[in-house]
N, C-alpha and C. Protein backbone atom coordinates (compact mmCIF):
# COMPACT_ATOMS: atom_id res chain seq x y z
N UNK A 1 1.64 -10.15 -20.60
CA UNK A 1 1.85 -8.82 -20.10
C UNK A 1 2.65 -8.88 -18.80
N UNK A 2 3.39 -7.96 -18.85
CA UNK A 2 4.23 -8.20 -17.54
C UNK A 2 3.86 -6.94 -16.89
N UNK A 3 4.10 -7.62 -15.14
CA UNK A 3 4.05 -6.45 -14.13
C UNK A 3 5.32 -6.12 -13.55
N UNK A 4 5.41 -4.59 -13.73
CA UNK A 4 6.73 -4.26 -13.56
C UNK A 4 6.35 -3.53 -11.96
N UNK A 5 6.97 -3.96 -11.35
CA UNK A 5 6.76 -3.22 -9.61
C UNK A 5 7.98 -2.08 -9.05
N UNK A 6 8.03 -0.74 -9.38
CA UNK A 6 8.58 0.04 -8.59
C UNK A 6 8.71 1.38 -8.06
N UNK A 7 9.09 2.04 -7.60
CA UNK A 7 9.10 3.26 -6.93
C UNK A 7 8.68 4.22 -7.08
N UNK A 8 7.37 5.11 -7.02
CA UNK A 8 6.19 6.32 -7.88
C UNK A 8 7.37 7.07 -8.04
N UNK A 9 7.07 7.54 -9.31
CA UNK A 9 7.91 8.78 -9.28
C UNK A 9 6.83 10.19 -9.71
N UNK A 10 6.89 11.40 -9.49
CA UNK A 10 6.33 12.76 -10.18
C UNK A 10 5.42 12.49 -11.14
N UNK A 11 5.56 11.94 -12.16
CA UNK A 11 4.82 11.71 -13.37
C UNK A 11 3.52 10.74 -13.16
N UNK A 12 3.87 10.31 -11.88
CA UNK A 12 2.66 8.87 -11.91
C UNK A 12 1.26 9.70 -11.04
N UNK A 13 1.87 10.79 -10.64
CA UNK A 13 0.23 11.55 -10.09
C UNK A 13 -0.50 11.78 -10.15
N UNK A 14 -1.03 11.40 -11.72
CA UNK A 14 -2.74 11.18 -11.71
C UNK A 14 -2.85 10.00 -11.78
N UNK A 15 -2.43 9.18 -12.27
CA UNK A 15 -3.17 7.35 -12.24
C UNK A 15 -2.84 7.28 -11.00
N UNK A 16 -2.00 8.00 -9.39
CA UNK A 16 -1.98 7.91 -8.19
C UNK A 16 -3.17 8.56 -7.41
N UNK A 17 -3.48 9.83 -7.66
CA UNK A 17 -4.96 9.91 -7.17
C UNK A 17 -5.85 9.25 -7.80
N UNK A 18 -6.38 8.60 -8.81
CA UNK A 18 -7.48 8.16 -9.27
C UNK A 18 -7.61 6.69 -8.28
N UNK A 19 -6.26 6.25 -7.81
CA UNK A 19 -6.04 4.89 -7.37
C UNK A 19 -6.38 5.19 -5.94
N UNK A 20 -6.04 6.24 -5.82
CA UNK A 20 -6.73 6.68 -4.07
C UNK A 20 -7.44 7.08 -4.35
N UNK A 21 -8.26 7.52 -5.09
CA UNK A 21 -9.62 8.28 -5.05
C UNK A 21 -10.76 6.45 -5.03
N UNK A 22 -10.38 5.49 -5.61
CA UNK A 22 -10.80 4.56 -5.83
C UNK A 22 -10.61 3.73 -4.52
N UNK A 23 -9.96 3.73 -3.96
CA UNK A 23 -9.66 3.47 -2.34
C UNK A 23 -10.76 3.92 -1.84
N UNK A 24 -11.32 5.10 -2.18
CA UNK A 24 -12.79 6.10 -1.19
C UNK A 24 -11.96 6.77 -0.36
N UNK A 25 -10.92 7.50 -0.95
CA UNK A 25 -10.29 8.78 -0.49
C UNK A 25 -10.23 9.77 -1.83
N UNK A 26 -11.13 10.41 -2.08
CA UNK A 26 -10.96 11.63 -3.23
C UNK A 26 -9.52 12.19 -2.88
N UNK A 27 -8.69 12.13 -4.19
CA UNK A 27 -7.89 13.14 -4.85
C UNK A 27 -7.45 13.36 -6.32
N UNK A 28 -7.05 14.60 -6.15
CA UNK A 28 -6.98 15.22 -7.38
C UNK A 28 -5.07 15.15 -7.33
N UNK A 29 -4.66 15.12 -8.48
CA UNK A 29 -3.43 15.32 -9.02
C UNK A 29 -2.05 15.76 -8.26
N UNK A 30 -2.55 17.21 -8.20
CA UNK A 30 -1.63 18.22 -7.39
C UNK A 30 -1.70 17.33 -5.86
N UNK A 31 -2.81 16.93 -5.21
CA UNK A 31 -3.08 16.77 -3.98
C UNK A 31 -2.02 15.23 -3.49
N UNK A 32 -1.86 14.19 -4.87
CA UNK A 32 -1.39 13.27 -4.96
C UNK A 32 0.06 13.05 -5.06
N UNK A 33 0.49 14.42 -5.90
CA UNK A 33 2.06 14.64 -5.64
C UNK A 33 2.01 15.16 -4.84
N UNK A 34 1.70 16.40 -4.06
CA UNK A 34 1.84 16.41 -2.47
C UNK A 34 2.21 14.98 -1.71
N UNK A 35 1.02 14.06 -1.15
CA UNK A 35 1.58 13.25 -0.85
C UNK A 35 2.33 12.63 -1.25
N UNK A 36 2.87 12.26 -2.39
CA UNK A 36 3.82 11.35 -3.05
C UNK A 36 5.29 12.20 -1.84
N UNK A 37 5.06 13.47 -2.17
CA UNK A 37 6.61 14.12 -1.43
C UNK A 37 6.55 13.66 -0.17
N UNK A 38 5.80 13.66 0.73
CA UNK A 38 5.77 13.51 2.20
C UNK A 38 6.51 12.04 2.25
N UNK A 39 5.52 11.13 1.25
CA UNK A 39 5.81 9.90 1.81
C UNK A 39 7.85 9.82 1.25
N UNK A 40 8.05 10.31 0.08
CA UNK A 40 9.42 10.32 -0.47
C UNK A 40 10.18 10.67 0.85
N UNK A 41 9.93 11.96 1.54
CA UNK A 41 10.50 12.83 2.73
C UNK A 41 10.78 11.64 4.15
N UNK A 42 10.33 10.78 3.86
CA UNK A 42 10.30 9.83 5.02
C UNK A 42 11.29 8.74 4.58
N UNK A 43 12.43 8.75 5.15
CA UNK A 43 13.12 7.53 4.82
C UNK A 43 12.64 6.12 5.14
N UNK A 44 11.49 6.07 5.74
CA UNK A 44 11.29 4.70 6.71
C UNK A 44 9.91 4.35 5.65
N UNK A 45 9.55 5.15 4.74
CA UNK A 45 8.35 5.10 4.02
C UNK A 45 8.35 4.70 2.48
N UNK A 46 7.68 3.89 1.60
CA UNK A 46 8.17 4.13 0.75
C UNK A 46 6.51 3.66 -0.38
N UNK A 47 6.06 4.33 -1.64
CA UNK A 47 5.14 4.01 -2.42
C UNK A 47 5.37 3.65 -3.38
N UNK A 48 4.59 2.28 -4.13
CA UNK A 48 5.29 1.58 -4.55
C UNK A 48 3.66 1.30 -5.95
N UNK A 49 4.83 0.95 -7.20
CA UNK A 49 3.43 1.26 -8.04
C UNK A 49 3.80 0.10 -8.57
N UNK A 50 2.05 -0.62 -9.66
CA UNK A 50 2.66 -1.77 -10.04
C UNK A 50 2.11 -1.18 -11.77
N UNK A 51 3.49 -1.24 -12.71
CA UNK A 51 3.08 -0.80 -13.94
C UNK A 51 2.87 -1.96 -14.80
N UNK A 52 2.01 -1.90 -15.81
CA UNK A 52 1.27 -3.36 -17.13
C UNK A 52 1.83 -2.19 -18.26
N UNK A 53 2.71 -2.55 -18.48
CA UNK A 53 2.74 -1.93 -19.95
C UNK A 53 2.54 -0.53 -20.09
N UNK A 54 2.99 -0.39 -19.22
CA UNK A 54 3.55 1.47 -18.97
C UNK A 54 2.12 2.35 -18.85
N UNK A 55 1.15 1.38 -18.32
CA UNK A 55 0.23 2.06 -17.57
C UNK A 55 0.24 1.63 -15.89
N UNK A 56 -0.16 2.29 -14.72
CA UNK A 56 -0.05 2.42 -13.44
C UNK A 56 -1.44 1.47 -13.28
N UNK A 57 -1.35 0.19 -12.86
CA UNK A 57 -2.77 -0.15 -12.44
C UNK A 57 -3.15 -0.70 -10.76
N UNK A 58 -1.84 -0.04 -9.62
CA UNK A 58 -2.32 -0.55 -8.47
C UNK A 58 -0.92 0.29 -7.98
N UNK A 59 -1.11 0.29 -6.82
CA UNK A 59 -0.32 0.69 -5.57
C UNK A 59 -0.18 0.18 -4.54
N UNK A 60 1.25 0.67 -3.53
CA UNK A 60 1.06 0.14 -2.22
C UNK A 60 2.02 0.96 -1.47
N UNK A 61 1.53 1.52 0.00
CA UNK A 61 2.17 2.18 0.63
C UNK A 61 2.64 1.66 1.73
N UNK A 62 4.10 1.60 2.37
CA UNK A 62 4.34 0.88 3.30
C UNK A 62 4.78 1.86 4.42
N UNK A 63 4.83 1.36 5.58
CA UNK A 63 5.40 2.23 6.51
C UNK A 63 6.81 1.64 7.48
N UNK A 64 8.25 1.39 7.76
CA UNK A 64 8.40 0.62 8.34
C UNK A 64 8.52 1.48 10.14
N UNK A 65 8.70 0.97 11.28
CA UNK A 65 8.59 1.25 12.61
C UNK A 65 9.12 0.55 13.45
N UNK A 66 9.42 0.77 14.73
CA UNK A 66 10.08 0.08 16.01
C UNK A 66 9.20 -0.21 16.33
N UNK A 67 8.55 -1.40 16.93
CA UNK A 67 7.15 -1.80 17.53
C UNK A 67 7.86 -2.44 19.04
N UNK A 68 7.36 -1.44 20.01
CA UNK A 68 7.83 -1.92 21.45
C UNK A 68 7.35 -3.16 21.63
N UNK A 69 6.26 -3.67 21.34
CA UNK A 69 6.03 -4.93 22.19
C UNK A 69 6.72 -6.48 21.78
N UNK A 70 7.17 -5.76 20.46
CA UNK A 70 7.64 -6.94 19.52
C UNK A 70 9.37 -6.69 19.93
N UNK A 71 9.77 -5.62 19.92
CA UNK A 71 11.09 -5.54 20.46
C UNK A 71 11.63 -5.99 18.79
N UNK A 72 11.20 -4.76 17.99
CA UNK A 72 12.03 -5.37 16.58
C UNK A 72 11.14 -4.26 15.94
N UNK A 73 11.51 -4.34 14.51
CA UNK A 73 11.16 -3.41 13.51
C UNK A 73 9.99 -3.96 12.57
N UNK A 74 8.94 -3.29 12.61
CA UNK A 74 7.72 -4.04 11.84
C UNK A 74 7.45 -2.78 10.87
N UNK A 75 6.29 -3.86 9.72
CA UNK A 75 6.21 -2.95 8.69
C UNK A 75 5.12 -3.09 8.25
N UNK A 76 4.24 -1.78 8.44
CA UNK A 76 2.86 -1.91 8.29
C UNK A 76 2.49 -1.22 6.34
N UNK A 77 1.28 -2.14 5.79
CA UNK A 77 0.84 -1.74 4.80
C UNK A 77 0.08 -0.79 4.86
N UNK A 78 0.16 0.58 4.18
CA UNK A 78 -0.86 1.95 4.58
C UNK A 78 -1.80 1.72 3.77
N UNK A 79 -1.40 1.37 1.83
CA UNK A 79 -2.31 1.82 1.05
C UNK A 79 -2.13 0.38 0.34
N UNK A 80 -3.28 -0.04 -0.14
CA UNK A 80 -3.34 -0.91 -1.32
C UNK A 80 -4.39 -1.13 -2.01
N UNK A 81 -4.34 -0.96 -3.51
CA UNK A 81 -5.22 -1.05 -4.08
C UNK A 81 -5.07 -1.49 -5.61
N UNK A 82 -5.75 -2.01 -6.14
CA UNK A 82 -5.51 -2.21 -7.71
C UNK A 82 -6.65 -1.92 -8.31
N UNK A 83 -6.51 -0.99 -9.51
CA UNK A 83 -7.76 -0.98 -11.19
C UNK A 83 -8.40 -1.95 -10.44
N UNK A 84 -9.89 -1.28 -10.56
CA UNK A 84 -10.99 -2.27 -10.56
C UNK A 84 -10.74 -3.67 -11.93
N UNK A 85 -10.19 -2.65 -12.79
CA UNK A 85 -10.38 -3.63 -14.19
C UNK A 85 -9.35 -4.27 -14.69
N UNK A 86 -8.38 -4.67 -13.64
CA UNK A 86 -7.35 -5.34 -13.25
C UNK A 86 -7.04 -6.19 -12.36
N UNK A 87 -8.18 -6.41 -11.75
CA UNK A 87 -8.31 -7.09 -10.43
C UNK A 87 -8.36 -8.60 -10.86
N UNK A 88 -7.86 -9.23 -10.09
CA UNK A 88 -7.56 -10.68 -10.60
C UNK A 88 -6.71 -11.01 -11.37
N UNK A 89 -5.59 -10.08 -11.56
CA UNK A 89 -4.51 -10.51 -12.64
C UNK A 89 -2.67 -10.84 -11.49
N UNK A 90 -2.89 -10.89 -10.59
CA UNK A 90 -1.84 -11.08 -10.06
C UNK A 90 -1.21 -10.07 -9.43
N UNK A 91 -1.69 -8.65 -9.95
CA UNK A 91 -1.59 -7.56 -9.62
C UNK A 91 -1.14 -7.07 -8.06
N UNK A 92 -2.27 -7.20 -7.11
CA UNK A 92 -1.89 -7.27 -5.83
C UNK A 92 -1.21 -8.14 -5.07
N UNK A 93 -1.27 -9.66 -5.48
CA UNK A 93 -0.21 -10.22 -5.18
C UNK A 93 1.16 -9.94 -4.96
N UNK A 94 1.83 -8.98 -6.71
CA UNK A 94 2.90 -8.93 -6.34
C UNK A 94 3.03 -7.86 -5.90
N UNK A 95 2.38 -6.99 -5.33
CA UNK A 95 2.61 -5.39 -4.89
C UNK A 95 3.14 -6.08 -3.64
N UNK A 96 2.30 -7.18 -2.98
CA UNK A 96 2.46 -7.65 -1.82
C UNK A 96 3.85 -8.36 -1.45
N UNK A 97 4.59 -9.12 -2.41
CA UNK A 97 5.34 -9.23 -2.50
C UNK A 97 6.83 -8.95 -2.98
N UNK A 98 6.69 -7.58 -3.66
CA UNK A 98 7.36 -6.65 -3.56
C UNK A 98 7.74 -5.85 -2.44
N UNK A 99 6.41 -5.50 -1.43
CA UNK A 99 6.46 -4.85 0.13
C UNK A 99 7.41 -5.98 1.09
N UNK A 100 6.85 -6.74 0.85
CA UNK A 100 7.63 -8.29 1.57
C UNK A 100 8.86 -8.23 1.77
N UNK A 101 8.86 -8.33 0.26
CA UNK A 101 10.98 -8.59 0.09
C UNK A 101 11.34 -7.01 0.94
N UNK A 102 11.03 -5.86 0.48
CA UNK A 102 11.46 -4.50 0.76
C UNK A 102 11.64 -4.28 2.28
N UNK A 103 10.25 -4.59 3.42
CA UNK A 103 10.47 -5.27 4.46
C UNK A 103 11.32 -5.72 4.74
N UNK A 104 11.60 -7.00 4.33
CA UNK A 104 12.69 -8.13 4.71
C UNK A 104 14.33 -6.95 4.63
N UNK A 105 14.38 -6.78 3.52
CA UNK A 105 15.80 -6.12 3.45
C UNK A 105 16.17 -4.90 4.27
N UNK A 106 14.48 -4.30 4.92
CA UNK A 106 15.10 -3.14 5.88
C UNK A 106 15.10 -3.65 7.10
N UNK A 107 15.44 -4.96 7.81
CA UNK A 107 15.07 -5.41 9.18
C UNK A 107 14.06 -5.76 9.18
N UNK A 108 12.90 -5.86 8.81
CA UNK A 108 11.11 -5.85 9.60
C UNK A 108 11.25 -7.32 9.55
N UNK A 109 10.82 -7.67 11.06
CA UNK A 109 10.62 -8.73 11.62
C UNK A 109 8.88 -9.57 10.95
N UNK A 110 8.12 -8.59 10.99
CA UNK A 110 6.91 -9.09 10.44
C UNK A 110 6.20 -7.82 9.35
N UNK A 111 5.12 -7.97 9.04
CA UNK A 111 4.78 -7.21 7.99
C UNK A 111 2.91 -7.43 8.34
N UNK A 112 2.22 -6.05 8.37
CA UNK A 112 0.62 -6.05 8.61
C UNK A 112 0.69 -5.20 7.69
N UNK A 113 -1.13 -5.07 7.71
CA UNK A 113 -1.92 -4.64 6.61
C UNK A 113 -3.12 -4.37 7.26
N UNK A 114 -3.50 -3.23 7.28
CA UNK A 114 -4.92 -2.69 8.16
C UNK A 114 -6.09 -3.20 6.57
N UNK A 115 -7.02 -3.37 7.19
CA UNK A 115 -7.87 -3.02 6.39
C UNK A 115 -9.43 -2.86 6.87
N UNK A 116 -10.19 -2.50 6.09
CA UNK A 116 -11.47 -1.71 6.87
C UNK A 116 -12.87 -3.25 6.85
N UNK A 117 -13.31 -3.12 7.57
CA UNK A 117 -14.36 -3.88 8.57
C UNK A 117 -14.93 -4.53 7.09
N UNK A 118 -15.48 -3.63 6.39
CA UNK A 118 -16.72 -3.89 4.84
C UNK A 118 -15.91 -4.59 4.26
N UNK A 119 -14.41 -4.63 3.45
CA UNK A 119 -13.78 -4.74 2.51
C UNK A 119 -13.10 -6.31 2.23
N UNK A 120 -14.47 -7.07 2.56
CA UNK A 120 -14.50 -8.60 3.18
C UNK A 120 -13.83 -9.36 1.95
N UNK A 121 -14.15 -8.95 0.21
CA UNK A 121 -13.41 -9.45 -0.50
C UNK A 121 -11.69 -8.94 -0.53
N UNK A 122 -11.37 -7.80 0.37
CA UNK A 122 -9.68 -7.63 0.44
C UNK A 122 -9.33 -8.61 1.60
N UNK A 123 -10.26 -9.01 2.64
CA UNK A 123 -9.50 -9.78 3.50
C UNK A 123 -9.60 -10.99 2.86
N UNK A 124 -10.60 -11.63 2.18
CA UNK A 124 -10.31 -13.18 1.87
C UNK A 124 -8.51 -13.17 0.97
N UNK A 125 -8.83 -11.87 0.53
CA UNK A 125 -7.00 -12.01 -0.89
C UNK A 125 -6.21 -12.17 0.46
N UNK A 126 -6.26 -10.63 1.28
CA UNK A 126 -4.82 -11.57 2.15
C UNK A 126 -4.80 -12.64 2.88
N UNK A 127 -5.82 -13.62 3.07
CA UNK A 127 -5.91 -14.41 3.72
C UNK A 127 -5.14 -15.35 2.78
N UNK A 128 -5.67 -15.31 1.45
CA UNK A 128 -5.20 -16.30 0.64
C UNK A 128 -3.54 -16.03 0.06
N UNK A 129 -2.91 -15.11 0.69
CA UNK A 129 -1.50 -14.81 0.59
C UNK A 129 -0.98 -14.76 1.41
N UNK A 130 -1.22 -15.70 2.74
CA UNK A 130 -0.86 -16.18 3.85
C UNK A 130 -0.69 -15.26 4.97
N UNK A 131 -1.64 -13.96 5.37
CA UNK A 131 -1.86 -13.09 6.11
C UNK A 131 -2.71 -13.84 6.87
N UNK A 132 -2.55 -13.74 8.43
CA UNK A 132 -3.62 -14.27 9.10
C UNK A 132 -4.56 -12.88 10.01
N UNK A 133 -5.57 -13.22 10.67
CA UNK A 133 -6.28 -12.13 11.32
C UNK A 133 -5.23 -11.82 12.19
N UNK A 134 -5.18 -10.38 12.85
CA UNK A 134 -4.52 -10.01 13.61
C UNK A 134 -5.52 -9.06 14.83
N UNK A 135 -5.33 -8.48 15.17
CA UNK A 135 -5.61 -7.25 16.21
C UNK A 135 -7.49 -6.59 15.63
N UNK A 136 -7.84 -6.30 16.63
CA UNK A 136 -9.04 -5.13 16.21
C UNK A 136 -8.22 -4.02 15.99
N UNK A 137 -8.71 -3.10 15.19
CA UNK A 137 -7.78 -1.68 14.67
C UNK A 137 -9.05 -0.62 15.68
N UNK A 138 -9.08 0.49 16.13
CA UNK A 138 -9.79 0.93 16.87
C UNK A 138 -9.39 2.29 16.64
N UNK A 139 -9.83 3.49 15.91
CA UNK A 139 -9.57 4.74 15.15
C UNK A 139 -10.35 5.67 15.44
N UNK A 140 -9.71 7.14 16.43
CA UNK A 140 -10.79 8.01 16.67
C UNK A 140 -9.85 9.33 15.93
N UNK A 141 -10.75 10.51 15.20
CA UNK A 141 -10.35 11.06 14.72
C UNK A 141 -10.57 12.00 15.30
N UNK A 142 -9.27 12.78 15.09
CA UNK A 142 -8.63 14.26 15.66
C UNK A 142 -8.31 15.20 15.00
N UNK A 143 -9.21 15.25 13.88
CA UNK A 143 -9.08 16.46 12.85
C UNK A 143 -10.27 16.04 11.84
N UNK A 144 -9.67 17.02 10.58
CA UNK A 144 -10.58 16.52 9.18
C UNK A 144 -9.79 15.56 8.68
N UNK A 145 -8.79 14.92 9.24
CA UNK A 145 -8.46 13.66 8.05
C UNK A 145 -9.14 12.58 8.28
């Protein structure tokens, strides 16, 4: 089976909320092409799907940015996730390395990936795809998001 890695388009908006809703962010359809546009609307942004045979079984959202301290262009991972019932197939790997190369070709000097405190089996994967620890992430919220 091959994984084909590229660019969400309109049609992919429900296997895209179910994949964020599976993240532990509920959405519904409509709510998912919404975002799909925002992130499209952003030239520096881009969501990225990984298809098995013309089903959607993972995602990844990138962001790229000027990072003052680095004095260069970095490129942070927003979203990643793969089918529970796909997990272990190489799947996130290459989402990861799809973001990589995409990175690389827009300038980004380096490439991060937030991820949350619990989600101890996502840090051993990037560890094991040559991500090392980086920064405490430290998040206070200023609305309902």
């Amino acid at each position: 089976m091959t994984i084909l890695v590229r660019v969400a388009k309109a049609g992919d908006a429900p296997d895209i909320a179910s994949l964020i809703t599976l993240l532990g962010y509920p959405c519904l359809p409509d709510e998912a092409l919404a975002r799909m546009d925002a992130v499209a609307a952003e030239p520096d942004q881009a969501l990225l799907v990984a298809d098995r045979d013309g089903h959607l079984c993972g995602l990844l959202c990138l962001d790229l940015m000027y990072y003052l301290p680095l004095g260069a262009r970095t490129c942070r991972i927003t979203a990643l996730v793969v089918a529970t019932s796909h997990q272990g197939e190489g799947i996130g790997r290459a989402l990861l390395q799809a973001a990589e190369s995409w990175a690389r070709q827009a300038g980004s000097a380096r490439i991060e990936v937030t991820s949350a405190a619990h989600r101890e089996q996502a840090h051993g994967f990037y560890r094991a795809c040559g991500y090392s620890d980086g920064s405490m992430r430290f998040v206070k919220r200023l609305g309902d998001a």
